[in-house]
C-alpha atoms as a PDB file:
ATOM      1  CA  UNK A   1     -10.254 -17.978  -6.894  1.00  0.00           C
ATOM      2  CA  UNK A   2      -6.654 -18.167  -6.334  1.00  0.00           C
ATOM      3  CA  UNK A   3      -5.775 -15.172  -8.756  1.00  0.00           C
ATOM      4  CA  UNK A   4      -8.427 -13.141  -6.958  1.00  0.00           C
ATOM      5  CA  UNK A   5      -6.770 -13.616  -3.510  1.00  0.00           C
ATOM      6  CA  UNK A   6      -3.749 -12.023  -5.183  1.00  0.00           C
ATOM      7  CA  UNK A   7      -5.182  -9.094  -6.249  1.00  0.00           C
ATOM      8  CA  UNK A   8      -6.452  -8.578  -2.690  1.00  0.00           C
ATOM      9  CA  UNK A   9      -2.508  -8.937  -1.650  1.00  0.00           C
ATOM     10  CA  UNK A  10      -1.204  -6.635  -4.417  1.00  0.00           C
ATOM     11  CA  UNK A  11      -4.711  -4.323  -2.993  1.00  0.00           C
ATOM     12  CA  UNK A  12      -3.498  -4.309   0.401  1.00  0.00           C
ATOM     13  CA  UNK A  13       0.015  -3.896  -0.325  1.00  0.00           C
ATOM     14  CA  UNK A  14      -0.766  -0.765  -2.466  1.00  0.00           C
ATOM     15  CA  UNK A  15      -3.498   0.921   0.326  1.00  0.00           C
ATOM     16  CA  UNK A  16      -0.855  -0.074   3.564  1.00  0.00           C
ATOM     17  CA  UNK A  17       2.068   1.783   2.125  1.00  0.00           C
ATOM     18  CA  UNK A  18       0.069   4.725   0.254  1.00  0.00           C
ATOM     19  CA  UNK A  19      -2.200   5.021   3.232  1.00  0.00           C
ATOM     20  CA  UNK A  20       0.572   5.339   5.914  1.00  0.00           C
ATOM     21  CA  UNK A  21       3.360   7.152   3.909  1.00  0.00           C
ATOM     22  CA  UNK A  22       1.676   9.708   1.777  1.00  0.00           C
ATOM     23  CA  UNK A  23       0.741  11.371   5.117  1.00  0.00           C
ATOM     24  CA  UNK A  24       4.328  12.338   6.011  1.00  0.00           C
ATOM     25  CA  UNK A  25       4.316  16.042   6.595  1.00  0.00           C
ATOM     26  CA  UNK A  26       4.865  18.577   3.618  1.00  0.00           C
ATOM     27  CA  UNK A  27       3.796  19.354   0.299  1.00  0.00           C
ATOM     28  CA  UNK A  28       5.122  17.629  -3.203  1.00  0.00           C
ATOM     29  CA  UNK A  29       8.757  18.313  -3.802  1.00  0.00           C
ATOM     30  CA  UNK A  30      10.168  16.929  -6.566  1.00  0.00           C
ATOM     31  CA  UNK A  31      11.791  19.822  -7.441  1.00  0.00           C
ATOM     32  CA  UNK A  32      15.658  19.265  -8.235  1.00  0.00           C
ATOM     33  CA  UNK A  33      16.866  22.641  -6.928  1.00  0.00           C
ATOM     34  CA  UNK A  34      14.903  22.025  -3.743  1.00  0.00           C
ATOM     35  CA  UNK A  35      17.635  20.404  -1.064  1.00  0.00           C
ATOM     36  CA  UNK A  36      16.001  17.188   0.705  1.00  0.00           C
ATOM     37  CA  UNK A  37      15.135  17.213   4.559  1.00  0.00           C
ATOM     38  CA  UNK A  38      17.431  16.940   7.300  1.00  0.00           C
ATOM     39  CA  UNK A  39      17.120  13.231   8.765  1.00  0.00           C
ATOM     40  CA  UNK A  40      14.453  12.964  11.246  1.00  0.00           C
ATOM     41  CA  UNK A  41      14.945   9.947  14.329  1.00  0.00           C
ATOM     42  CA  UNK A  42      12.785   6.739  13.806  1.00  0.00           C
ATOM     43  CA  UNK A  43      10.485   8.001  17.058  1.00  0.00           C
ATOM     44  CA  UNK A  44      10.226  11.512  15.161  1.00  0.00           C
ATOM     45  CA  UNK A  45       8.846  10.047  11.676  1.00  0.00           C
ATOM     46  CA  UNK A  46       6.625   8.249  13.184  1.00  0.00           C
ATOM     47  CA  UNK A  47       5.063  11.126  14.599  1.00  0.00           C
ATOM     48  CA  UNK A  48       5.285  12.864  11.615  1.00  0.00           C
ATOM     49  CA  UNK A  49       3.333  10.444   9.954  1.00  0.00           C
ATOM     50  CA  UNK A  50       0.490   9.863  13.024  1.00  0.00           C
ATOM     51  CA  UNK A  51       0.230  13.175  12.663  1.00  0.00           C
ATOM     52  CA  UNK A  52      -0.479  13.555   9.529  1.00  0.00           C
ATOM     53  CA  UNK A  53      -2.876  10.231   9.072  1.00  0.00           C
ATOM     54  CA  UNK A  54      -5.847  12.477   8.774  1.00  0.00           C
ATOM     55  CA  UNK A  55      -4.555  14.627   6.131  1.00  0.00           C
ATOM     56  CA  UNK A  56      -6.253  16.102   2.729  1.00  0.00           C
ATOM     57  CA  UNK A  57      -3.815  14.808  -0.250  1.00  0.00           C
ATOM     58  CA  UNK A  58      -3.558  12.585  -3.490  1.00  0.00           C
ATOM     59  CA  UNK A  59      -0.842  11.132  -5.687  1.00  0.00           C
ATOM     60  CA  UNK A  60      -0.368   8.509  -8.253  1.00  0.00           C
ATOM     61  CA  UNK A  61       1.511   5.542  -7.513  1.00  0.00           C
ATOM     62  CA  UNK A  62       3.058   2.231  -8.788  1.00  0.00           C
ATOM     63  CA  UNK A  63       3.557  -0.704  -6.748  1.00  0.00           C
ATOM     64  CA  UNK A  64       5.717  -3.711  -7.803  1.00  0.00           C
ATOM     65  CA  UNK A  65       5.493  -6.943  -5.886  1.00  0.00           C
ATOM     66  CA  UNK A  66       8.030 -10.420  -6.612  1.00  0.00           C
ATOM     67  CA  UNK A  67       6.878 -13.593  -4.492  1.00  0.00           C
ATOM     68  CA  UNK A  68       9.688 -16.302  -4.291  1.00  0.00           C
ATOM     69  CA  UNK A  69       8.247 -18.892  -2.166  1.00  0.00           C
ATOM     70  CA  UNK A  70       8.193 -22.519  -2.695  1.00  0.00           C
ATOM     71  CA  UNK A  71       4.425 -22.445  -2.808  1.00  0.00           C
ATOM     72  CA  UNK A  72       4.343 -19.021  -4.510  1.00  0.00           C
ATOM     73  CA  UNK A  73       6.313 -17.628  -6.935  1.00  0.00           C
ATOM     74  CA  UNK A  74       4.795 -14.310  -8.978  1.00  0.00           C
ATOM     75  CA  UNK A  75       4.953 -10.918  -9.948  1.00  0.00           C
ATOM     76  CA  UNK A  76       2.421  -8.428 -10.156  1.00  0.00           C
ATOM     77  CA  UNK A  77       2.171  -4.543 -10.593  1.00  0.00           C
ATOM     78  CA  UNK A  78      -0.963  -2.530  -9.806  1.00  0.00           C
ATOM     79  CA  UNK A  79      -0.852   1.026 -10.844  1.00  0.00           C
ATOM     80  CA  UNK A  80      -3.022   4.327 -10.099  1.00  0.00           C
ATOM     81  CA  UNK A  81      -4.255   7.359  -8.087  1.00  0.00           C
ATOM     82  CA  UNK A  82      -5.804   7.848  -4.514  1.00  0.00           C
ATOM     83  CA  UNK A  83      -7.098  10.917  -2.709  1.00  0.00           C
ATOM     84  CA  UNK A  84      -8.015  11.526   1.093  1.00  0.00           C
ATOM     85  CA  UNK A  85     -10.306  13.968   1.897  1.00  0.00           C
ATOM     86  CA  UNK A  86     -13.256  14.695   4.419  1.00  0.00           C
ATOM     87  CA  UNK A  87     -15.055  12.095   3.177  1.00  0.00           C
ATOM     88  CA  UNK A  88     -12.167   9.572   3.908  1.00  0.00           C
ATOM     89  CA  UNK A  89      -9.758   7.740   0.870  1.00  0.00           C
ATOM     90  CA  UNK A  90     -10.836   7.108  -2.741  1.00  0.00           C
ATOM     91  CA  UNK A  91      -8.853   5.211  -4.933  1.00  0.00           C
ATOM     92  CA  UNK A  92      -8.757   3.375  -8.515  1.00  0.00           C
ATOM     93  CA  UNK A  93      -6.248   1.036  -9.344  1.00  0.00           C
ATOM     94  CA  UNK A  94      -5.488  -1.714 -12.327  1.00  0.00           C
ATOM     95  CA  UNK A  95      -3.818  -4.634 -11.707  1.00  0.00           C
ATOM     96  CA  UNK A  96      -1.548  -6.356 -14.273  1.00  0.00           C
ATOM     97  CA  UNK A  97      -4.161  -8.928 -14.927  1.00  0.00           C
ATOM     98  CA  UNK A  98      -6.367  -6.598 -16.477  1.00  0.00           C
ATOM     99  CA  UNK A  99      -8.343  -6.343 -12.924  1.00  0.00           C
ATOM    100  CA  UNK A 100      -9.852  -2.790 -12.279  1.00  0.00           C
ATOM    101  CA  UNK A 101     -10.853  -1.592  -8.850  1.00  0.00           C
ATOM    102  CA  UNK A 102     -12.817   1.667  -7.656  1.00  0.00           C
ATOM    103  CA  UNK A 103     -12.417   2.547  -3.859  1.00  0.00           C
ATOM    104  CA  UNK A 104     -15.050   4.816  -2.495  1.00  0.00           C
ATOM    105  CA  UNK A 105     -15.317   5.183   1.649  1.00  0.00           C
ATOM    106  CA  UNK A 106     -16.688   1.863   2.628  1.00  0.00           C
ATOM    107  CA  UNK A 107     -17.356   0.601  -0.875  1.00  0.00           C
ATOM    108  CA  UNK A 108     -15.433  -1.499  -3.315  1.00  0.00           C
ATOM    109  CA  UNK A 109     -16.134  -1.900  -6.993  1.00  0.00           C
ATOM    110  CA  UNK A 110     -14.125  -4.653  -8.666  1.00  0.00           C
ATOM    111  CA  UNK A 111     -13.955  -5.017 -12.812  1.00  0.00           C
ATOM    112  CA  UNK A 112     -12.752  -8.626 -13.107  1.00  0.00           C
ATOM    113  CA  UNK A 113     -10.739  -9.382 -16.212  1.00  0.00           C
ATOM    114  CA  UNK A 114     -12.396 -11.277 -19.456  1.00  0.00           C
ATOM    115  CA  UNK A 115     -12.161 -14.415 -18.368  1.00  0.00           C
ATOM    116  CA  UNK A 116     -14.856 -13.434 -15.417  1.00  0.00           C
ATOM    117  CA  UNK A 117     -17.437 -13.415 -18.314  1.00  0.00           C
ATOM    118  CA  UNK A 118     -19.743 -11.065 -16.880  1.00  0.00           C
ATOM    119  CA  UNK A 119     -21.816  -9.304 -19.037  1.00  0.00           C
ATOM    120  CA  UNK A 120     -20.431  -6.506 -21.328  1.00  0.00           C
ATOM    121  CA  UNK A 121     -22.761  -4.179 -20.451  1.00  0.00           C
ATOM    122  CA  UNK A 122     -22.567  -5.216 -16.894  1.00  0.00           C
ATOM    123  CA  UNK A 123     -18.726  -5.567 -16.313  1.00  0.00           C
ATOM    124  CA  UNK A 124     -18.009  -4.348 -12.211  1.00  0.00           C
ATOM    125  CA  UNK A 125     -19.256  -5.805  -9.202  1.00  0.00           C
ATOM    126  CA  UNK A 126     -20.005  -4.109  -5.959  1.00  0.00           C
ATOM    127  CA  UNK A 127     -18.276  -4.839  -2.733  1.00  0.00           C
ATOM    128  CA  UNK A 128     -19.645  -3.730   0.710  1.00  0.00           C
ATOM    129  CA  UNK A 129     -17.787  -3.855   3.925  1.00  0.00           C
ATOM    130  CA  UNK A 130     -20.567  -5.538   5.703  1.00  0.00           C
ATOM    131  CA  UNK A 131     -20.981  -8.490   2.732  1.00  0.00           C
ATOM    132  CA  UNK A 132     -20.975 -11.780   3.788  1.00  0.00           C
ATOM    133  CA  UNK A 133     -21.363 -13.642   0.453  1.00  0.00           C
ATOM    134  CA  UNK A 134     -18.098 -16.117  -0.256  1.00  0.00           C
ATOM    135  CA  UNK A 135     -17.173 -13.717  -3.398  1.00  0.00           C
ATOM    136  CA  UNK A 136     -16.891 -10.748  -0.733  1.00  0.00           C
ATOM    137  CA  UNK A 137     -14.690 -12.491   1.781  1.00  0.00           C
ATOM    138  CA  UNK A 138     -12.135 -12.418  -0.258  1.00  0.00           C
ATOM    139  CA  UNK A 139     -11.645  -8.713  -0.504  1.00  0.00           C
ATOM    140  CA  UNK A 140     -12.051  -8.313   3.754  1.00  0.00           C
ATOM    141  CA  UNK A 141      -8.751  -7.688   4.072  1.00  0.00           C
ATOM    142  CA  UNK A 142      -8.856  -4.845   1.871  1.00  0.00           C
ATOM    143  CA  UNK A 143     -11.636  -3.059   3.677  1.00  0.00           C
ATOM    144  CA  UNK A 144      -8.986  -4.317   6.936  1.00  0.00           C
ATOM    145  CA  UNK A 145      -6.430  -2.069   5.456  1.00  0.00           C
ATOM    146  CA  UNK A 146      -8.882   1.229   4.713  1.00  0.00           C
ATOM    147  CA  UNK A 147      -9.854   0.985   8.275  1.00  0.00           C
ATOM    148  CA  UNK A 148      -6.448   0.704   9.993  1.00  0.00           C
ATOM    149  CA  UNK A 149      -5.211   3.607   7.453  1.00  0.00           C
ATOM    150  CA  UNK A 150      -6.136   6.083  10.331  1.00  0.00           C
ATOM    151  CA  UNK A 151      -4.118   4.278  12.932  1.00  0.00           C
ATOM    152  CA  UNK A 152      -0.275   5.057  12.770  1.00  0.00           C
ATOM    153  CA  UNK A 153       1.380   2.103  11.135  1.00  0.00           C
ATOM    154  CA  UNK A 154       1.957  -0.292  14.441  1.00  0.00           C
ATOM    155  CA  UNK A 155       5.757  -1.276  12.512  1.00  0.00           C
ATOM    156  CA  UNK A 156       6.509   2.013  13.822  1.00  0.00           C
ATOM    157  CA  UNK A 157       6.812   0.512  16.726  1.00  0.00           C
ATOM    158  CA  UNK A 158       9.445  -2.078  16.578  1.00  0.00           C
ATOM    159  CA  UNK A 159      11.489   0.085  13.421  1.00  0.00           C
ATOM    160  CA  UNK A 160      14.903   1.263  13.878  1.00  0.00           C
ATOM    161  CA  UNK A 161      16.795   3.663  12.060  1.00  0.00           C
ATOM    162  CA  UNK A 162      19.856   1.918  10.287  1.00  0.00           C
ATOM    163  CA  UNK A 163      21.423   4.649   8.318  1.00  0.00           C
ATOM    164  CA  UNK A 164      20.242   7.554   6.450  1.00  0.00           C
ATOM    165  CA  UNK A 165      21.949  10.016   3.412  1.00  0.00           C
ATOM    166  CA  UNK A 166      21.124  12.286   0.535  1.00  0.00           C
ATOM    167  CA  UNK A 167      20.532  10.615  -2.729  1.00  0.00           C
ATOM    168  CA  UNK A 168      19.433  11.905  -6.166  1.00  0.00           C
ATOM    169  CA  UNK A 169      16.917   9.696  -6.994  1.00  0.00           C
ATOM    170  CA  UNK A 170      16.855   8.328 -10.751  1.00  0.00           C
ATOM    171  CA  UNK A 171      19.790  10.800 -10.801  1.00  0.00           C
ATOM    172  CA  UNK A 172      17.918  13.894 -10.782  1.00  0.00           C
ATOM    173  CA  UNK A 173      15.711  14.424  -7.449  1.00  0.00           C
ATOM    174  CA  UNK A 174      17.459  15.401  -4.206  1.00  0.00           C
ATOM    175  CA  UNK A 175      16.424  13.116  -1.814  1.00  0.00           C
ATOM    176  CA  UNK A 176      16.996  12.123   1.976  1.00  0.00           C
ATOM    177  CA  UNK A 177      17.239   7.890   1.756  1.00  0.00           C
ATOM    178  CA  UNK A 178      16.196   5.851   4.946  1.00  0.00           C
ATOM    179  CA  UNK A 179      17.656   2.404   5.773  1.00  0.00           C
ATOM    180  CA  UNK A 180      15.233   1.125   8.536  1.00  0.00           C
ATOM    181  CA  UNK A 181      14.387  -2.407   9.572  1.00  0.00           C
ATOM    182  CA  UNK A 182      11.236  -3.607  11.498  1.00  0.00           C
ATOM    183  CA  UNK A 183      11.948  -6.164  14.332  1.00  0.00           C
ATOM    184  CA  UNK A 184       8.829  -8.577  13.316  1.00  0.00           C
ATOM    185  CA  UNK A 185       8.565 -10.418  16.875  1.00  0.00           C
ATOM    186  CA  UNK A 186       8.214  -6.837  18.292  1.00  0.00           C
ATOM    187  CA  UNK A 187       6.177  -5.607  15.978  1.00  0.00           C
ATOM    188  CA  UNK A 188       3.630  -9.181  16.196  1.00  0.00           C
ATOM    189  CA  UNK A 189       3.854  -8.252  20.251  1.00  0.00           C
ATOM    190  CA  UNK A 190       2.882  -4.704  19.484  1.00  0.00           C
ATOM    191  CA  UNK A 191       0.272  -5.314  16.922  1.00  0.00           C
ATOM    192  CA  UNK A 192      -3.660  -4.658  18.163  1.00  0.00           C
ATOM    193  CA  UNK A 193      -5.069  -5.836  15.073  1.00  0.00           C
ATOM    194  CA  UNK A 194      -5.575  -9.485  14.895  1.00  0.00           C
ATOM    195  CA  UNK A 195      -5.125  -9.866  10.798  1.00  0.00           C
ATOM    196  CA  UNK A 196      -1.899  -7.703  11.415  1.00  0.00           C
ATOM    197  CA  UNK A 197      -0.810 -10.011  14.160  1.00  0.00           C
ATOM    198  CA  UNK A 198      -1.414 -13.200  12.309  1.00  0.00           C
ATOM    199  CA  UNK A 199       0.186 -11.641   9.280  1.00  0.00           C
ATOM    200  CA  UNK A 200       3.125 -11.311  11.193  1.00  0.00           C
ATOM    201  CA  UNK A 201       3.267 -14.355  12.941  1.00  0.00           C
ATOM    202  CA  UNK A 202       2.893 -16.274   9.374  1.00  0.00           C
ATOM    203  CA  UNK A 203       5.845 -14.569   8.505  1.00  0.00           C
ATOM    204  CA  UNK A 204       7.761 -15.224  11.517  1.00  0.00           C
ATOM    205  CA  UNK A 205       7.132 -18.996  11.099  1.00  0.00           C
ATOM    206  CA  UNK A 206       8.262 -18.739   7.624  1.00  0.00           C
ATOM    207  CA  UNK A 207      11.867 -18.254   9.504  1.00  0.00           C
ATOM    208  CA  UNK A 208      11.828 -14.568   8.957  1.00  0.00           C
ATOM    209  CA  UNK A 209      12.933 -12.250  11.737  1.00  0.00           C
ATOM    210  CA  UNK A 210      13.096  -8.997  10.171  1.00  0.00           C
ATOM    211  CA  UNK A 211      11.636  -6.729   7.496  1.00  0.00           C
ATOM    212  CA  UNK A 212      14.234  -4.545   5.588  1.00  0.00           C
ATOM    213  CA  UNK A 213      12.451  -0.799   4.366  1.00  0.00           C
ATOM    214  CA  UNK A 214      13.659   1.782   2.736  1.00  0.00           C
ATOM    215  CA  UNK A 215      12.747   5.425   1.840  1.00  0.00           C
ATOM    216  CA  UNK A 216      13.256   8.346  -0.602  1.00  0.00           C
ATOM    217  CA  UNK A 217      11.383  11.327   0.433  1.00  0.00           C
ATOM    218  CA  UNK A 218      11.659  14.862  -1.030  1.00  0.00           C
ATOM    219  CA  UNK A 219      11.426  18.436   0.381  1.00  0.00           C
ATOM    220  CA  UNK A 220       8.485  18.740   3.029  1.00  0.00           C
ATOM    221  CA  UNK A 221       9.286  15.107   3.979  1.00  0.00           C
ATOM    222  CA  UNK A 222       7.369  13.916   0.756  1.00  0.00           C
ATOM    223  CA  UNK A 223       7.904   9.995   0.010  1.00  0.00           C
ATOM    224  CA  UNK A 224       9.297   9.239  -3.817  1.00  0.00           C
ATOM    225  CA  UNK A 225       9.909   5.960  -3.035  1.00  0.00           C
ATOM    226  CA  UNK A 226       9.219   3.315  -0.781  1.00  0.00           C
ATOM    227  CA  UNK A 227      10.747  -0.605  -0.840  1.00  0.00           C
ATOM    228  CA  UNK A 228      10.029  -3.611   1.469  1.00  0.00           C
ATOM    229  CA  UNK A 229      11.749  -6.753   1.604  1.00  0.00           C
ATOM    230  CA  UNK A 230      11.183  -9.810   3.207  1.00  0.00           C
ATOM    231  CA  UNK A 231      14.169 -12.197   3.511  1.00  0.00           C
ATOM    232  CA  UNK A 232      14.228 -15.870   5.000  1.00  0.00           C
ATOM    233  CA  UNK A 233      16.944 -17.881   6.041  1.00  0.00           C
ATOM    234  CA  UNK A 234      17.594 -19.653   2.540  1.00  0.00           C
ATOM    235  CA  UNK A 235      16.084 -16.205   0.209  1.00  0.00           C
ATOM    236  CA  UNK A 236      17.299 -12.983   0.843  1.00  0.00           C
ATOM    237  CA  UNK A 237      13.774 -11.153  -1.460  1.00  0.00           C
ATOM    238  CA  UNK A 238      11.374 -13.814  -0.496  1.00  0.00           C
ATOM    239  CA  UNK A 239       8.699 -11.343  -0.883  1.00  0.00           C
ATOM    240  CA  UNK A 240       9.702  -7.867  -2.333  1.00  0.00           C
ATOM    241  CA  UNK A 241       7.404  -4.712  -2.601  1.00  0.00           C
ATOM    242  CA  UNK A 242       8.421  -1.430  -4.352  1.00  0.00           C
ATOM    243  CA  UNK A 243       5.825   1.562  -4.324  1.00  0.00           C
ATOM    244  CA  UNK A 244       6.437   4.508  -6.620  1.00  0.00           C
ATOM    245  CA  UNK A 245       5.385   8.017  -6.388  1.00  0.00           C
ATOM    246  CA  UNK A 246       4.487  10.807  -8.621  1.00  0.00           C
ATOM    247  CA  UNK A 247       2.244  14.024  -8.870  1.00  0.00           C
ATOM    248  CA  UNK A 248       1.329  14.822  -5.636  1.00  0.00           C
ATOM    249  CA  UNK A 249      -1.400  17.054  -4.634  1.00  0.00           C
ATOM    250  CA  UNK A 250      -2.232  17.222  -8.334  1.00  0.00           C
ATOM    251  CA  UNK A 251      -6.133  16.479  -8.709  1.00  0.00           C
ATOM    252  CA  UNK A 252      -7.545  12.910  -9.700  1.00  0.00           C
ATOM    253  CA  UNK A 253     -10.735  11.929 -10.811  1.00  0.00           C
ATOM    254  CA  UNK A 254     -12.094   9.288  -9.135  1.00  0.00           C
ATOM    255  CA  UNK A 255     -15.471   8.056 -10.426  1.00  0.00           C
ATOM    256  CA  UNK A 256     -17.575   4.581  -9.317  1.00  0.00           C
ATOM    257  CA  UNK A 257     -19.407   3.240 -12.339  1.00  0.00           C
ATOM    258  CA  UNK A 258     -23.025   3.699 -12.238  1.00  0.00           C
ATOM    259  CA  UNK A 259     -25.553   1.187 -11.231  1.00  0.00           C
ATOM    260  CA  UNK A 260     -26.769   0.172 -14.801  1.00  0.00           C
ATOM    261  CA  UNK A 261     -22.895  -1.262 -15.367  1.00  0.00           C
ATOM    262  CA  UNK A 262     -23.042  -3.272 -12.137  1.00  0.00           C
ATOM    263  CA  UNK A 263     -23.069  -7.347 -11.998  1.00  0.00           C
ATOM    264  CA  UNK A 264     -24.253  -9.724  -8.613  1.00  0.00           C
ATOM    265  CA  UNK A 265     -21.402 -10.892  -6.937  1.00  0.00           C
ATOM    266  CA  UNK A 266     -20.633 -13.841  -8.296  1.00  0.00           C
ATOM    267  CA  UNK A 267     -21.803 -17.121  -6.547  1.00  0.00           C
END
């Protein structure tokens, strides 16, 4: 139970920061001879990026997350592709515990790893966003996440600009690199979502006061990279998230397995 509740934090992680930052304006430039943007104000990204929420476009992507708690300490990666079209955002991911997950709009399929024992021939499980069963709770946040991904991101709201520069990222890609930090009372104040709110506030209680970002994005304002860290007073990467890009606008399969490979929920 606990190890699924993770997943659904690695999930969320992954569909927050894809969600909200693969619709900055432009088209895939990874291109080394292609000079990065000019720096855009905080107030002017985030329109970029409310303006773009309801964009067509798909990528692959890594994301990275270290826990150092004192009632949590773990790693995890997840790794895959997403795409938004007309219908709304598809996604597949795998998580580093052998956990597979299928994303269709308002549908989630789960593969559990081995240790699930669900049938072999039977191996996913079907998630709806109106399940109430106890196995389906779990992954409400998730369906939380795919419904606030056509809201601009309400940390816009309470996000300065530190500093930004040009960077070749991984030594190759021209990049422009934003230092920006979210102000996490203002952002708790600002927030119209109640799990966002409590998120916040949870983190705020923690002793936290601020959440340190940074970005890489490419020609056409395209995001590379993106990092998050959470510091408290006694750990400076209490909770650190790093989400990689690649191959935008490059076509992804995205197929949920048929009916004849699906479980019940389990009880």
């Amino acid at each position: 139970m606990r190890r699924t509740r993770l997943v659904c934090l690695a999930v969320c992680a992954a569909l927050v920061v894809t969600a909200c930052s693969s619709q900055v304006g432009g088209t895939a430039g990874a291109d080394p001879a292609v000079a990065p943007p000019p720096e855009l104000p905080a107030a002017e990204l985030a329109r970029a990026i409310a303006t773009r929420l309801a964009g067509t476009t798909s990528a692959r992507f890594q994301v990275d997350t270290a826990t150092s708690l004192p009632a949590l300490s773990a790693k995890s990666s997840l790794s895959g592709q997403f795409r938004r079209d007309a219908q709304g955002y598809w996604a597949s991911a795998k998580i580093s515990d052998a956990t597979e997950l299928v994303f269709t709009p308002g549908t989630l399929f789960v593969r559990p790893p081995a240790e699930a024992k669900l049938p072999a021939d039977k191996p996913w499980v079907r998630v709806g966003a109106t399940d109430t069963s106890e196995f389906a709770k779990q992954f409400q946040p998730v369906f939380a996440a795919l419904q606030r991904a056509g809201q601009p991101p309400v940390e816009l709201a309470a996000t300065k600009l530190v500093r930004s520069e040009v960077q070749a990222l991984n030594g190759l890609v021209p990049t422009r690199h934003y230092v920006l930090e979210v102000d996490l009372a203002a952002a708790a104040k600002a927030a119209t979502d109640p799990d966002t709110r409590q998120g916040l506030l949870a983190e705020l209680q923690l002793g936290a006061t601020a959440l340190a970002e940074e970005l890489w994005v490419a020609a056409g304002n395209v995001p590379l990279r993106a990092t998050s860290t959470l510091a408290l007073p006694d750990r400076p990467q209490a909770v650190q998230v790093t989400t990689t890009y690649t191959d935008w606008d490059k076509p992804v399969q995205i197929t949920p397995p048929p009916d004849s490979q699906l479980s019940p929920q389990p009880g």
